[in-house]
Protein backbone atom coordinates (compact mmCIF):
# COMPACT_ATOMS: atom_id res chain seq x y z
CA UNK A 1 0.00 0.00 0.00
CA UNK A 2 3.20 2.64 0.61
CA UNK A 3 4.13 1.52 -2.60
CA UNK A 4 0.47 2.65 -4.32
CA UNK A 5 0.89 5.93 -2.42
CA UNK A 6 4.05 7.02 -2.90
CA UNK A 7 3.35 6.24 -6.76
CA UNK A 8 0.52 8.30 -6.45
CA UNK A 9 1.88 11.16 -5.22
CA UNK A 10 4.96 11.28 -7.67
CA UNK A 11 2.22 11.10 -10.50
CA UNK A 12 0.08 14.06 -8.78
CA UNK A 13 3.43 15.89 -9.02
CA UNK A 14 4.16 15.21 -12.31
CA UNK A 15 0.18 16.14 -13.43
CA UNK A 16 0.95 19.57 -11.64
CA UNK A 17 3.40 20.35 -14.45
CA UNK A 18 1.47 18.89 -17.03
CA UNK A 19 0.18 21.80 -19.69
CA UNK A 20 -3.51 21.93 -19.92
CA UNK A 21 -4.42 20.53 -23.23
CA UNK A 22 -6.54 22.80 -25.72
CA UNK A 23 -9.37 20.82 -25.39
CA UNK A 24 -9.68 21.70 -21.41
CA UNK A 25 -12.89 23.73 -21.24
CA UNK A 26 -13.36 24.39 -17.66
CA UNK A 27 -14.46 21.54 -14.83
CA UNK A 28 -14.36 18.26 -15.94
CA UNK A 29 -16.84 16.57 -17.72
CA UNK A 30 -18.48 13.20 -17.24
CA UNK A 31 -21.64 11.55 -17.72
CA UNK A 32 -23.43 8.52 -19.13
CA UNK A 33 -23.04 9.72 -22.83
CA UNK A 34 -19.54 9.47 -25.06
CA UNK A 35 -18.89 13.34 -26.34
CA UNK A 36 -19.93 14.15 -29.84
CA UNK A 37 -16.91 13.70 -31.43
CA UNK A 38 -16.02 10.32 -30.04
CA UNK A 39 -19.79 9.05 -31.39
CA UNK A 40 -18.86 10.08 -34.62
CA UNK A 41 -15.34 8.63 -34.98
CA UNK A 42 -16.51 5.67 -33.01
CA UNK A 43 -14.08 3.18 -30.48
CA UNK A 44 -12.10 0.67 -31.84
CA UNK A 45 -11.93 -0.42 -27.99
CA UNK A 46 -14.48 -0.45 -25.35
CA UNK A 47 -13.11 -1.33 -21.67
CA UNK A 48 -15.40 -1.77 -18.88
CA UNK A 49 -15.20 -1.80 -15.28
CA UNK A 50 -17.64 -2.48 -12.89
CA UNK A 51 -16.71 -1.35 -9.47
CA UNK A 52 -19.43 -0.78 -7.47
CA UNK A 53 -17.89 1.30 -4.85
CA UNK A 54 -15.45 3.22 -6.84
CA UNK A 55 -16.42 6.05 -5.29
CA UNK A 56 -15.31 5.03 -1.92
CA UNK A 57 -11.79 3.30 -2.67
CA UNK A 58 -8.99 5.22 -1.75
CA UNK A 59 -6.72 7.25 -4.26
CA UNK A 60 -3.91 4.29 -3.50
CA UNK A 61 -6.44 2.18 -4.35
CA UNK A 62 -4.59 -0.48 -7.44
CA UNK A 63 -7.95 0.34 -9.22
CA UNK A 64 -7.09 4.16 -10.02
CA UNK A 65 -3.75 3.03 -11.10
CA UNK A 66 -5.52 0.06 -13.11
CA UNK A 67 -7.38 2.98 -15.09
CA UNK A 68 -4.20 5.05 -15.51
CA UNK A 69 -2.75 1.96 -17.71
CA UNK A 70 -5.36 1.94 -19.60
CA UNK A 71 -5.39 5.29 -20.22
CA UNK A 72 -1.37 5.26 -21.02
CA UNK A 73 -1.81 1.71 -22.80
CA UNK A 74 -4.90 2.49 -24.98
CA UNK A 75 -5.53 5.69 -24.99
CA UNK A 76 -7.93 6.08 -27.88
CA UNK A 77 -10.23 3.57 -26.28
CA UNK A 78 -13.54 4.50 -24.59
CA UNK A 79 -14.33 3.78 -21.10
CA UNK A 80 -17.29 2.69 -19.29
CA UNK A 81 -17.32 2.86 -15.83
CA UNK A 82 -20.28 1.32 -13.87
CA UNK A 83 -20.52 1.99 -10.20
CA UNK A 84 -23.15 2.77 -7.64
CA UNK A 85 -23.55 5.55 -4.67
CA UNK A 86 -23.18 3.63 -1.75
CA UNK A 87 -22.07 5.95 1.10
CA UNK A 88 -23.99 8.92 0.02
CA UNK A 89 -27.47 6.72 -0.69
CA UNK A 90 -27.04 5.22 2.75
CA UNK A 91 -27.41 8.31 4.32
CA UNK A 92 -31.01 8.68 5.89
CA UNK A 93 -33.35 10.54 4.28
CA UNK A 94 -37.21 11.10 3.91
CA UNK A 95 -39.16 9.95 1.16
CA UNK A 96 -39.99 12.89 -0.44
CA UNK A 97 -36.19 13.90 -0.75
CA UNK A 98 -35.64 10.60 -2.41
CA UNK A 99 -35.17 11.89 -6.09
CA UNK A 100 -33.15 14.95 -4.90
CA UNK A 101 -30.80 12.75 -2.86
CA UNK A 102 -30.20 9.97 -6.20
CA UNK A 103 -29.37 13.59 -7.59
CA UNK A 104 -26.90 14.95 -5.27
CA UNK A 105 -25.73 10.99 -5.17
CA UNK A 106 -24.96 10.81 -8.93
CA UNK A 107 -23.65 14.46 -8.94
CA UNK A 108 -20.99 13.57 -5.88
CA UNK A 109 -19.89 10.21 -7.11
CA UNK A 110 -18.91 12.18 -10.89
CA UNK A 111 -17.25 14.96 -8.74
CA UNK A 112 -15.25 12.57 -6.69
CA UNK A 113 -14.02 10.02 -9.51
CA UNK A 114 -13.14 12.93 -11.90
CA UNK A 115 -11.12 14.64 -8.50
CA UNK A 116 -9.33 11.24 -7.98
CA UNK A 117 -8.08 9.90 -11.57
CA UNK A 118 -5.16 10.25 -12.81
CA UNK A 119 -3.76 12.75 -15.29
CA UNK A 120 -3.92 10.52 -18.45
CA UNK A 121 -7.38 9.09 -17.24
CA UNK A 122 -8.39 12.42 -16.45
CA UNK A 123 -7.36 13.68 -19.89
CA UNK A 124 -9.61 10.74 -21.54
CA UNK A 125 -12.35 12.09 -18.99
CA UNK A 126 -12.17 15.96 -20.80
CA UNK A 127 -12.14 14.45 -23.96
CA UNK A 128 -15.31 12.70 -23.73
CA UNK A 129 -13.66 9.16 -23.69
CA UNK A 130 -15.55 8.19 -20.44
CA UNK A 131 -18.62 7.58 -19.90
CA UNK A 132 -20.28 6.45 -15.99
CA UNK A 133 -23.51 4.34 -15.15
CA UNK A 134 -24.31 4.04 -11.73
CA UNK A 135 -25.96 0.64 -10.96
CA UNK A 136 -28.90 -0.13 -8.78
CA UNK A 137 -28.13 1.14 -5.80
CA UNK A 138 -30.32 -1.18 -3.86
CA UNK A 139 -29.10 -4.55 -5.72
CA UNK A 140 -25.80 -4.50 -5.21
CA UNK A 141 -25.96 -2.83 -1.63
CA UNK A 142 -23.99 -5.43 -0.27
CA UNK A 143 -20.52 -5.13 -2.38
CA UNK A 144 -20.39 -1.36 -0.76
């Protein structure tokens, strides 16, 4: 685990002197659609990871650093990441904040995987290379 840290923070350094690329338009972008321009030129290469509680692992977590590779490796491939909002969802909550909380849910687990990739994932994020698809959050409640 020292190992996965340390590594992590020699590649924060190295993102912090990283020029941002000209297709950086602001905060970082990522939902459960490809960008335009990745439709039309289509993926020779699909990955997909299901990891339910992506959210949650910790940036030395081998699973950031698993999406890094694949980023360095194959970096005109799109990505779909499927995960679910398991901390935030278990909060308690009425019913009739239900559809606000799945909201805020969906909104915080984007926010917190775009903060934690990265630099080449998080390049393939502003590109429009990712895409995210949070499961059931009920059905896999258990693997949180």
């Amino acid at each position: 685990l020292q190992h996965h840290v340390k590594l992590h923070e020699a590649l924060s350094k190295l993102s912090e002197k990283t020029e941002i690329p000209e297709y950086h338009h602001g905060p970082y972008e990522l939902t459960s659609f490809y960008s335009t321009e990745i439709v039309e030129e289509r993926c020779n290469l699909t990955v997909v990871l299901m990891a339910p509680c992506l959210p949650i692992l910790l940036t030395a977590d081998p699973t950031w650093f698993s999406l890094e590779s694949i980023a360095s490796y194959a970096s005109n491939a799109c990505v779909l990441l499927q995960t679910s909002s398991c901390i935030i969802q278990d909060r308690p909550s009425d019913d009739d904040q239900r559809d606000s909380t799945e909201e805020y849910a969906q909104e915080r687990d984007v926010e917190i995987v775009c903060k934690k990739s990265l630099p080449l994932f998080r390049r393939m994020i502003e590109k429009g290379q990712v895409r995210v698809v949070l499961l059931d959050h009920e059905k896999i409640r258990q693997s949180c």
